[in-house]
C-alpha atoms as a PDB file:
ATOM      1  CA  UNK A   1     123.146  26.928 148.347  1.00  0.00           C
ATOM      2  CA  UNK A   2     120.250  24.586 147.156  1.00  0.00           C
ATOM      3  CA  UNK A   3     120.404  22.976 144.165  1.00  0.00           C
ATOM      4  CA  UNK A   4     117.146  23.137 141.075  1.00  0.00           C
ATOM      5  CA  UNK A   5     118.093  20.139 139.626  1.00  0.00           C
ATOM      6  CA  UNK A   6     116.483  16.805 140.447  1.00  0.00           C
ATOM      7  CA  UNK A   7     118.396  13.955 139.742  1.00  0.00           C
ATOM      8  CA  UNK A   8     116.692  10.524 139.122  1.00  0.00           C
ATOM      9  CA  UNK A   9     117.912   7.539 141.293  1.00  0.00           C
ATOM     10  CA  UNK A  10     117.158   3.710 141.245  1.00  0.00           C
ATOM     11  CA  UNK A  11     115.071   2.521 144.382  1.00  0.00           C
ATOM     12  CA  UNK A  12     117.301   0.013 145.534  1.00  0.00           C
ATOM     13  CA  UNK A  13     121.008   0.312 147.615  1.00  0.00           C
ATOM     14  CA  UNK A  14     122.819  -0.661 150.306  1.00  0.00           C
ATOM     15  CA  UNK A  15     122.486  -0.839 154.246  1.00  0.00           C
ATOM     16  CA  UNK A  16     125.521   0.881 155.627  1.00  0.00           C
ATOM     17  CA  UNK A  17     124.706   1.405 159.088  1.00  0.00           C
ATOM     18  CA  UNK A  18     121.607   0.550 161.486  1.00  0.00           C
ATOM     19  CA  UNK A  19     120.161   0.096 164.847  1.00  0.00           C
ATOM     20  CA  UNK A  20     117.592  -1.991 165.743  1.00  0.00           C
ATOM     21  CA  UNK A  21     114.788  -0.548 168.123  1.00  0.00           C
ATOM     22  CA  UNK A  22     113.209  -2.234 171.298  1.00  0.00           C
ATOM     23  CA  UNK A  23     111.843   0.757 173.214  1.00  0.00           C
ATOM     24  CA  UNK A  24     108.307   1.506 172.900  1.00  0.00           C
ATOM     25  CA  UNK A  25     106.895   4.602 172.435  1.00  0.00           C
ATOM     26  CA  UNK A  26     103.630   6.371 172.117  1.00  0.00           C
ATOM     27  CA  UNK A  27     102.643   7.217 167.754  1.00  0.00           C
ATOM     28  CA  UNK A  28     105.015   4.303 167.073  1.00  0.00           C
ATOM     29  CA  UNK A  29     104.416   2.939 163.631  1.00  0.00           C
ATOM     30  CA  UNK A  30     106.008  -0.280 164.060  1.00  0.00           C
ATOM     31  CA  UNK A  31     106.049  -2.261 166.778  1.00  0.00           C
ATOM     32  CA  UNK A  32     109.225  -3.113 168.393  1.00  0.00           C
ATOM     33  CA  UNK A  33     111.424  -4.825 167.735  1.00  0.00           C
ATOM     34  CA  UNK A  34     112.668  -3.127 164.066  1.00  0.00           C
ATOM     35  CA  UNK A  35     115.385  -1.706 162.013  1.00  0.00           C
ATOM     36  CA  UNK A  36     116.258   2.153 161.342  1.00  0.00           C
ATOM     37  CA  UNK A  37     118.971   1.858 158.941  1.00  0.00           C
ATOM     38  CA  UNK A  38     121.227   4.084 156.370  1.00  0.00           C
ATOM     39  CA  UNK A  39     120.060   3.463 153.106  1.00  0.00           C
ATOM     40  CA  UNK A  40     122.633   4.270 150.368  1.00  0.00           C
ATOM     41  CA  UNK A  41     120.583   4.550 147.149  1.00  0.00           C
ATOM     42  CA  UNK A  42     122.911   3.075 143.881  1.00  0.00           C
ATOM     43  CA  UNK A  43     124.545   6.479 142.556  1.00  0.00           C
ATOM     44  CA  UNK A  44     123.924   8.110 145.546  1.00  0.00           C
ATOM     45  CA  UNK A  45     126.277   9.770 148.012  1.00  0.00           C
ATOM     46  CA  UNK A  46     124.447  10.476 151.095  1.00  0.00           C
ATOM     47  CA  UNK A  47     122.488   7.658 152.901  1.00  0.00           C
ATOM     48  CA  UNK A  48     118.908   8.281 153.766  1.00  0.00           C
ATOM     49  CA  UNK A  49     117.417   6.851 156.864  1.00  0.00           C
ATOM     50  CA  UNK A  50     114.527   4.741 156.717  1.00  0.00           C
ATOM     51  CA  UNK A  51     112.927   1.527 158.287  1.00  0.00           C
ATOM     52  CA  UNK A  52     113.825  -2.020 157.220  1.00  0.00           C
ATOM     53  CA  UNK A  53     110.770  -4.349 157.013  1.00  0.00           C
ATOM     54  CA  UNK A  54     109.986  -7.842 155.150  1.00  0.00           C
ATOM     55  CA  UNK A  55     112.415  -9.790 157.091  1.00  0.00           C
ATOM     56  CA  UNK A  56     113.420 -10.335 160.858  1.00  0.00           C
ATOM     57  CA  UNK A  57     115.772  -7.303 162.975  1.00  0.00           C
ATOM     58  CA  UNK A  58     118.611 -10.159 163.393  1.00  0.00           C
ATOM     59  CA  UNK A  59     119.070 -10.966 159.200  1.00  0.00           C
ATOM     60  CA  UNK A  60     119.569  -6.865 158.950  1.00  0.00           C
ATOM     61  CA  UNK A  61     123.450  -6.696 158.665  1.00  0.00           C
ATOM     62  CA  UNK A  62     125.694  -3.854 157.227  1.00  0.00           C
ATOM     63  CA  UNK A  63     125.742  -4.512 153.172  1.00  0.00           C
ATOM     64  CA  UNK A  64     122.800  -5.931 153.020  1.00  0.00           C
ATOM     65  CA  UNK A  65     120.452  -5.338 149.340  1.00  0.00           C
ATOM     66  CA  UNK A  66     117.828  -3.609 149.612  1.00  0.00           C
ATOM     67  CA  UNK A  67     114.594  -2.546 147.354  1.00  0.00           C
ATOM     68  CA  UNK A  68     111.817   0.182 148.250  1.00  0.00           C
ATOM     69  CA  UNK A  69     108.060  -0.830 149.076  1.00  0.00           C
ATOM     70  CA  UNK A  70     106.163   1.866 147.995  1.00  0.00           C
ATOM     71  CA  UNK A  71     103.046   3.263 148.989  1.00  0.00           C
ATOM     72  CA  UNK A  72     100.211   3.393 146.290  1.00  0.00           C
ATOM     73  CA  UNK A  73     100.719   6.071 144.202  1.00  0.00           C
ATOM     74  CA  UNK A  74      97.214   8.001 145.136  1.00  0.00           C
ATOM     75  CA  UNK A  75      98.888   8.430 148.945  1.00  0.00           C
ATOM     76  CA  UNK A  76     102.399   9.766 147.349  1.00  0.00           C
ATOM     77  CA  UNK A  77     103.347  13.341 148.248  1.00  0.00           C
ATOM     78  CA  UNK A  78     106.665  15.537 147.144  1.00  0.00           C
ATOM     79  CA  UNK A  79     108.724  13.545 150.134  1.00  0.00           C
ATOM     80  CA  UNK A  80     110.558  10.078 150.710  1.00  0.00           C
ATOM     81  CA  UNK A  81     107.200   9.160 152.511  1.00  0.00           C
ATOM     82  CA  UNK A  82     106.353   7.618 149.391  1.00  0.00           C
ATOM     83  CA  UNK A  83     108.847   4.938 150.046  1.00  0.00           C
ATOM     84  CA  UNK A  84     106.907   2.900 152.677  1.00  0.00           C
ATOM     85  CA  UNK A  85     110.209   0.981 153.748  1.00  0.00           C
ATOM     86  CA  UNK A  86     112.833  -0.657 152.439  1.00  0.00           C
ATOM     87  CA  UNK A  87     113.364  -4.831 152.273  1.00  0.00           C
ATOM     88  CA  UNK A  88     116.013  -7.052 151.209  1.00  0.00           C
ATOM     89  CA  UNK A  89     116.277  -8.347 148.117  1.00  0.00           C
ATOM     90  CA  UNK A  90     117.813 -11.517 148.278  1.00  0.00           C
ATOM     91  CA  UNK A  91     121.100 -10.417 146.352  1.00  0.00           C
ATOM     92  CA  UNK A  92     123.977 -10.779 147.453  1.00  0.00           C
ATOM     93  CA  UNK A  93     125.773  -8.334 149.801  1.00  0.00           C
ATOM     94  CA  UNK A  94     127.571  -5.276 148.738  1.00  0.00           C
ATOM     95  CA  UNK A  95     131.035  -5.796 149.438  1.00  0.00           C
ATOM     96  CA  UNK A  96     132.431  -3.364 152.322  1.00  0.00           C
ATOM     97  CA  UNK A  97     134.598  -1.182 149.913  1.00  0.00           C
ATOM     98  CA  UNK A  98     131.303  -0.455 148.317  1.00  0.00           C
ATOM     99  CA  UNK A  99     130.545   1.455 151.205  1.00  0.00           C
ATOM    100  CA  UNK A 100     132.833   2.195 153.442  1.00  0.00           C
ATOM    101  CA  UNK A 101     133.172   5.933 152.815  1.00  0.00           C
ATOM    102  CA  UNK A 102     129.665   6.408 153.499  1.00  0.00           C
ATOM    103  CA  UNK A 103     129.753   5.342 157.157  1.00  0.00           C
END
């Protein structure tokens, strides 16, 4: 059953899991090569998939910080498309156990 209530999260996490793409393919967004990764918001439970940007496919690792880069707030809807993409912060990682049962 679907839940009413909206619950208020931070717009930073962890990457648990990604995959870095190399195939083309036509309406791409982002030219290859780039991250798709799990995003575990802080006091989340379920990741949420989104790109990782600001830094280069090979310094994406699982644990890694990251922050949202939103879109201006004129463009923002009622989805997670206000959330351009997600890149690191420069903290350091999340330990493993802070994860693992989200993989």
């Amino acid at each position: 059953m679907p839940t009413a209530d909206e619950v208020e999260l931070p717009d930073h996490g962890i990457v648990t899991t990604f995959c870095v793409v190399n195939v083309p393919y036509p309406g791409q967004r982002v030219a290859p090569p780039y991250v798709a990764a799990a995003v575990l918001l802080d006091g989340a439970d379920i990741p949420l998939a989104h790109l990782i940007l600001g830094c280069e496919p090979g310094e994406v690792r699982m644990g890694l910080r990251v922050r949202a880069a939103w879109k201006p707030r004129e463009e923002w809807g009622t989805t997670m498309e206000n959330i351009d993409h997600f890149r690191p912060t420069g903290e350091p990682d999340a330990p493993y156990e802070a994860y693992a049962h989200h993989l």
